[in-house]
Protein backbone atom coordinates (compact mmCIF):
# COMPACT_ATOMS: atom_id res chain seq x y z
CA UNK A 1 95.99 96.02 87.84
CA UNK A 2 93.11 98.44 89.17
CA UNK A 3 91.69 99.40 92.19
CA UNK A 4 87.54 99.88 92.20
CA UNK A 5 85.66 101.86 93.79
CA UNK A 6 82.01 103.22 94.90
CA UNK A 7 81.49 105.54 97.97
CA UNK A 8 78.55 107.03 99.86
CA UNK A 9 78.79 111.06 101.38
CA UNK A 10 81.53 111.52 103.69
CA UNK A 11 84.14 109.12 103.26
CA UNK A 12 87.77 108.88 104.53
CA UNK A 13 89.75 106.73 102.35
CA UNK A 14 92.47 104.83 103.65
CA UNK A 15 94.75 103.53 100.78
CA UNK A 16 97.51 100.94 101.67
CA UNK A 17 100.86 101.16 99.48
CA UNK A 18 102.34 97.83 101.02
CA UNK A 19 105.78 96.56 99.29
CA UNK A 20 108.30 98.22 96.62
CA UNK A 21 107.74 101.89 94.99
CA UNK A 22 107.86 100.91 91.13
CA UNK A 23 107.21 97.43 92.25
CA UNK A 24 103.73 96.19 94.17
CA UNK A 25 103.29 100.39 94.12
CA UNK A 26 102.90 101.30 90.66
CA UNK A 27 102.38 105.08 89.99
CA UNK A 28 99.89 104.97 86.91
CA UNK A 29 97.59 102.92 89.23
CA UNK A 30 98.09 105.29 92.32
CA UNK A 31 98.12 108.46 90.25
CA UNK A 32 94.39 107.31 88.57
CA UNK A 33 93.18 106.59 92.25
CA UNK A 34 93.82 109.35 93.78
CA UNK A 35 93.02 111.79 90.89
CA UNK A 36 89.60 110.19 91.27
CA UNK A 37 89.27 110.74 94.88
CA UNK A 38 90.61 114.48 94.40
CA UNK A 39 87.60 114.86 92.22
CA UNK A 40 85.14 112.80 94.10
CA UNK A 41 83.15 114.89 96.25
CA UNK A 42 82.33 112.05 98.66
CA UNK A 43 86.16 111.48 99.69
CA UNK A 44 86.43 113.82 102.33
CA UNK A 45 90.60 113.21 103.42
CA UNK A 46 93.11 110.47 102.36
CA UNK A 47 95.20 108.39 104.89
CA UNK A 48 97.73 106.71 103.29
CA UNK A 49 99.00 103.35 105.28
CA UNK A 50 102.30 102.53 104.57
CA UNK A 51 104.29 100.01 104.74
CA UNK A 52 107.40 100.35 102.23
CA UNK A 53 110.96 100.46 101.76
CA UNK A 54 111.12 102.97 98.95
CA UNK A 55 112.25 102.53 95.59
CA UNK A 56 112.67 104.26 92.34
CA UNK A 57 112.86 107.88 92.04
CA UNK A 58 110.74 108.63 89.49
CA UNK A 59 107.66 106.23 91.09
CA UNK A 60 108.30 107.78 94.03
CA UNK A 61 108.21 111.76 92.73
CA UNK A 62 105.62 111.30 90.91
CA UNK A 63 102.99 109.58 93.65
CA UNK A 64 104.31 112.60 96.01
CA UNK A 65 103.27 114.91 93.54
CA UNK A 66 99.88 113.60 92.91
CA UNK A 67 99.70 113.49 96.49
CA UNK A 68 100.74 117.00 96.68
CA UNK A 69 97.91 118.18 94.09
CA UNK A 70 95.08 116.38 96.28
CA UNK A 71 97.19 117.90 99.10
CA UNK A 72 96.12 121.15 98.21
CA UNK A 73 92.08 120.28 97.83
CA UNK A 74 91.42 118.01 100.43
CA UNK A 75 93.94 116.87 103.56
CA UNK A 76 96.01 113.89 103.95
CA UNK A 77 97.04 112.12 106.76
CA UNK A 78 100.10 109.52 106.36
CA UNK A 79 100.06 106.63 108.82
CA UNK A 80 103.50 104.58 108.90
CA UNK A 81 102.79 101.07 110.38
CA UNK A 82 106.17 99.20 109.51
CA UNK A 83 108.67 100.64 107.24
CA UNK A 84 108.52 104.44 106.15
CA UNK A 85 111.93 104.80 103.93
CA UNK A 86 113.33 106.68 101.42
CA UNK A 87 110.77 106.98 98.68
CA UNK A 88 108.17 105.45 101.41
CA UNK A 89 109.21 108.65 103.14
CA UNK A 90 109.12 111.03 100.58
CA UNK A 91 105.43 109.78 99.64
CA UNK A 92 104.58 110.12 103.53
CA UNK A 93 106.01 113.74 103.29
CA UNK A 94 102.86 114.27 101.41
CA UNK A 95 100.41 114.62 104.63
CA UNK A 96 99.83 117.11 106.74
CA UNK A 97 100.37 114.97 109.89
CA UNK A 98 102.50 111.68 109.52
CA UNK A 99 101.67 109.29 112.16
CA UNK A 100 103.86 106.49 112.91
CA UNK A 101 103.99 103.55 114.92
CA UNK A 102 106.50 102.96 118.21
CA UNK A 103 107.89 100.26 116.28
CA UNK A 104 107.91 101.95 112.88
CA UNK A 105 110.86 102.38 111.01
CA UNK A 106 111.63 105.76 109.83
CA UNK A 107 114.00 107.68 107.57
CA UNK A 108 116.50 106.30 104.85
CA UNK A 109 116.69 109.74 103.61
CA UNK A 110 119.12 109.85 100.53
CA UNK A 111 119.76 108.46 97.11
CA UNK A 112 121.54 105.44 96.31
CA UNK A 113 122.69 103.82 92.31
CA UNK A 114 123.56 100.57 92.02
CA UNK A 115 124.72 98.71 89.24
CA UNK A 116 126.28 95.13 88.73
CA UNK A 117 129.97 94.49 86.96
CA UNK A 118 129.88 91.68 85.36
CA UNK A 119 132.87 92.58 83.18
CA UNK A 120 135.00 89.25 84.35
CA UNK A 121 132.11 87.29 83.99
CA UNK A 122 131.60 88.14 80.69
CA UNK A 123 135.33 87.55 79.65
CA UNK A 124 135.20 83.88 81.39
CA UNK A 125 132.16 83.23 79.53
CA UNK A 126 134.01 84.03 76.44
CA UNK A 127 131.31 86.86 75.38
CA UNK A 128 132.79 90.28 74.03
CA UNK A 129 130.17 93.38 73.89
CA UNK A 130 130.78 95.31 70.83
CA UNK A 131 128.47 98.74 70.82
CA UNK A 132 127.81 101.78 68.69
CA UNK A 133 126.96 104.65 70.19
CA UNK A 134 126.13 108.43 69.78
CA UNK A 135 127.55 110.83 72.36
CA UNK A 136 130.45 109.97 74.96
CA UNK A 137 127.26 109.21 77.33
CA UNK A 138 125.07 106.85 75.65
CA UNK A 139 126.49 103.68 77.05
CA UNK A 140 127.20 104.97 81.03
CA UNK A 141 126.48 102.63 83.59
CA UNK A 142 127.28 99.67 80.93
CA UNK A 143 127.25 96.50 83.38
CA UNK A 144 130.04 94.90 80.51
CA UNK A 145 133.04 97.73 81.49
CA UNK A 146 134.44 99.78 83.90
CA UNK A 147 133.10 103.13 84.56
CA UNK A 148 135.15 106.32 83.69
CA UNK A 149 136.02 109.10 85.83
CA UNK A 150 133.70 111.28 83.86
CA UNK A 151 131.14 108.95 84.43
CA UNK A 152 131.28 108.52 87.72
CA UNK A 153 131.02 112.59 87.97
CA UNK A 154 128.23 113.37 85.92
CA UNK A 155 126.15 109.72 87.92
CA UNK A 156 126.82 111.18 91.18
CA UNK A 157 125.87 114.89 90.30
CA UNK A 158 122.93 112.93 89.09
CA UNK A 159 122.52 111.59 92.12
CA UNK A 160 123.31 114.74 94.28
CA UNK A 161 120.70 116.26 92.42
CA UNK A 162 117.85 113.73 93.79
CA UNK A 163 119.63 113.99 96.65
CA UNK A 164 119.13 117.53 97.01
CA UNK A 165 115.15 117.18 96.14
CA UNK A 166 114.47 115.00 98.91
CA UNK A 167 115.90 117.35 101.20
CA UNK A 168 113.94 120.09 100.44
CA UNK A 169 110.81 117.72 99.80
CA UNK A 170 111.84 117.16 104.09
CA UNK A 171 112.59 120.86 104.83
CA UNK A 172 109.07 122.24 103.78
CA UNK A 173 107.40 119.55 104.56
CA UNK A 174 108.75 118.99 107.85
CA UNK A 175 109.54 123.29 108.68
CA UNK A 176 112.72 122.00 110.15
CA UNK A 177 115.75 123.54 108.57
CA UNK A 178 118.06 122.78 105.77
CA UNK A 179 120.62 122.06 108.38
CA UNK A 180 118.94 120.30 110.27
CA UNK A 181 117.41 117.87 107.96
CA UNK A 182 120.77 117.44 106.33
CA UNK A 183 122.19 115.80 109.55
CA UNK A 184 119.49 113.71 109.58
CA UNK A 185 119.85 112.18 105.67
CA UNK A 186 122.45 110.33 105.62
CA UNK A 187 120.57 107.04 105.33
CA UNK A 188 120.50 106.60 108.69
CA UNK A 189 117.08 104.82 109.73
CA UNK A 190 114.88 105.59 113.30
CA UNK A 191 112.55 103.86 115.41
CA UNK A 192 109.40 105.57 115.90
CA UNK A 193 110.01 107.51 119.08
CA UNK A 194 113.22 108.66 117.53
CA UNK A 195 111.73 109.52 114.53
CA UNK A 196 109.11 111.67 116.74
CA UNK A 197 111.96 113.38 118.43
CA UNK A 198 113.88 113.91 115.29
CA UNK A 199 110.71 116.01 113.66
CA UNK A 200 110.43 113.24 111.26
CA UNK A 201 106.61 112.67 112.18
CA UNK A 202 104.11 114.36 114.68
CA UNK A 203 102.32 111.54 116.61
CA UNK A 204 102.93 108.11 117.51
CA UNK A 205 100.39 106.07 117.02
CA UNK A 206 98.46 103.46 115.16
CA UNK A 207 96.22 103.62 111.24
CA UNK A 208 93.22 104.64 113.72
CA UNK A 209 95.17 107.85 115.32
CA UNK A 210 95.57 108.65 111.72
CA UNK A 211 92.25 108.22 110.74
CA UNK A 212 91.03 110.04 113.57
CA UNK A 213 93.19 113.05 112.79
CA UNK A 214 91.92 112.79 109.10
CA UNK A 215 88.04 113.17 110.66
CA UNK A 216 89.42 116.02 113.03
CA UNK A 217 91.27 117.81 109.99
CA UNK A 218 88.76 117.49 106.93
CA UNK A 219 85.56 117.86 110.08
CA UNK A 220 83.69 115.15 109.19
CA UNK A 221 82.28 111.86 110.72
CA UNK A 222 84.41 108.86 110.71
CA UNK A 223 83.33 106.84 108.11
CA UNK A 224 85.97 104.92 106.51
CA UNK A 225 86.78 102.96 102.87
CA UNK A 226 90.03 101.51 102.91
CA UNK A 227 91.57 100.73 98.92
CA UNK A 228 93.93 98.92 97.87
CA UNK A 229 95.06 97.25 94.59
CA UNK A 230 93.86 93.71 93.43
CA UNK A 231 95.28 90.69 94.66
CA UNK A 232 97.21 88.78 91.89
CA UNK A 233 96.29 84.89 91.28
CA UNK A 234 99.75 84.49 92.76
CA UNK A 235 98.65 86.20 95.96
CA UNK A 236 95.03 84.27 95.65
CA UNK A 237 96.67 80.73 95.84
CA UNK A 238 99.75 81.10 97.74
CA UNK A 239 98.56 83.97 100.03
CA UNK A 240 99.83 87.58 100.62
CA UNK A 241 102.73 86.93 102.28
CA UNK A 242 104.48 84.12 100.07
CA UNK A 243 103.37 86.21 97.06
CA UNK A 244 105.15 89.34 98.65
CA UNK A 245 108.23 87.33 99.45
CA UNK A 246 108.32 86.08 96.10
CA UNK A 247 108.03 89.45 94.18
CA UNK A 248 110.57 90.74 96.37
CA UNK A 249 113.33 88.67 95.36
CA UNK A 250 111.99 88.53 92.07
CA UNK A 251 112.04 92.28 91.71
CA UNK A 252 115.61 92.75 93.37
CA UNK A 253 117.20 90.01 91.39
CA UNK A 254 115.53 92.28 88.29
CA UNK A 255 117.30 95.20 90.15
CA UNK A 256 120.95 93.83 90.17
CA UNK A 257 121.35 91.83 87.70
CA UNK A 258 119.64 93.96 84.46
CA UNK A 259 119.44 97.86 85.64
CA UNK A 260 121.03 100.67 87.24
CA UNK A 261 118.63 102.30 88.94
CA UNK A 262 118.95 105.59 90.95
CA UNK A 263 117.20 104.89 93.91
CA UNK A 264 115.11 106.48 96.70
């Protein structure tokens, strides 16, 4: 998948991350993008449109860092038009104004794992899981056996530590304090008017507030190229939606069934 592009003097460029961070939002493609439009002298500011519910860590670090980088050069306005979670958040973190709309969701701050046990289904299917292994470690977060008390230590310091990242991703992003932003990730969610009152974002508003602020920020005309990745040949026959729907479950059934991730 690859996302094209060709622009005249002066540009905005609006790119949409729509659907799952690691999923529909893949960083490689993301990170070439906007690498490209750091460089290109015709891209002007960025507006990211978002419409996510997070996902992985590392996708998720990893776009907000390439967003930081471009960040620095050129600013970035983050528009939040439905859902703005966890790693949707932390990516939205990115601009220097986050704009949101009344109805937006907002927040998710925190870190979750999540892992299936199939352990009794394995033993009524009659299947036994022999492993060798280096290191009392190798094998954590095996789906086929109980987790140890060590275990569980070490995963959630593993998790506290993402945990931990996000907050201060919030606190200098945001300027509101440790404290404060602490109370606030807990994984609890806001409307946008909350979310405006919480510190969360600056303006309520819809993708043309945000481009608007991106013209009054980067003082240029409003001339606008909005990118987003190909559609897939599902997508082309059955339509956007459908094809959403159906990666969705697709990519959660992937989720709980075959990995333990450490999520955003």
């Amino acid at each position: 998948m690859g996302i094209k592009f060709n622009l005249r003097p002066g540009k905005i460029v609006v790119i949409q991350l729509f659907g799952k961070i690691g999923g529909s939002i893949k960083s490689p493609v993301y990170e070439k993008l906007i690498e490209r439009l750091r460089k290109d002298k015709s891209c002007k500011a960025l507006v990211l449109d978002i419409d996510s519910p997070g996902g992985t860590v590392t996708d998720s670090e990893y776009i907000y860092h390439v967003l930081s980088r471009f960040g620095s050069d050129k600013p970035i306005v983050s528009n939040v038009r439905g859902l703005g979670a966890s790693g949707a958040y932390l990516i939205a973190c990115a601009g220097r104004t986050i704009v949101a709309s009344p109805g937006a969701i907002i927040g998710s701050i925190g870190v979750i794992s999540i892992r299936p046990m199939v352990e009794e289904l394995l033993k009524k299917a009659g299947i036994d899981v022999n492993v060798t292994k280096t290191g009392l470690y190798k094998d954590m977060g095996a789906y086929w056996r109980p987790t140890t008390k060590e275990e569980e230590i070490k995963l959630q310091s593993f998790v506290d530590e993402s945990y931990k990242r996000f907050v201060d991703v919030v606190m200098n992003a945001r300027g509101l304090p440790k404290t404060e932003v602490e109370n606030l990730a807990n994984g609890e969610v806001f409307w946008g008017a909350a979310a405006l009152e919480n510190g969360l974002v600056d303006k309520l508003g819809t993708l043309d507030t945000a481009i608007d602020t991106a013209a009054e920020l980067a003082n240029c005309k409003r001339k606008v190229v909005t990118l987003g990745p190909k559609k897939s040949l599902m997508q082309k026959i059955t339509g956007s939606l459908s094809s959403s729907l159906v990666d969705s479950t697709v990519n959660e059934l992937e989720t709980r069934i075959w990995s333990d991730y450490v999520r955003y």
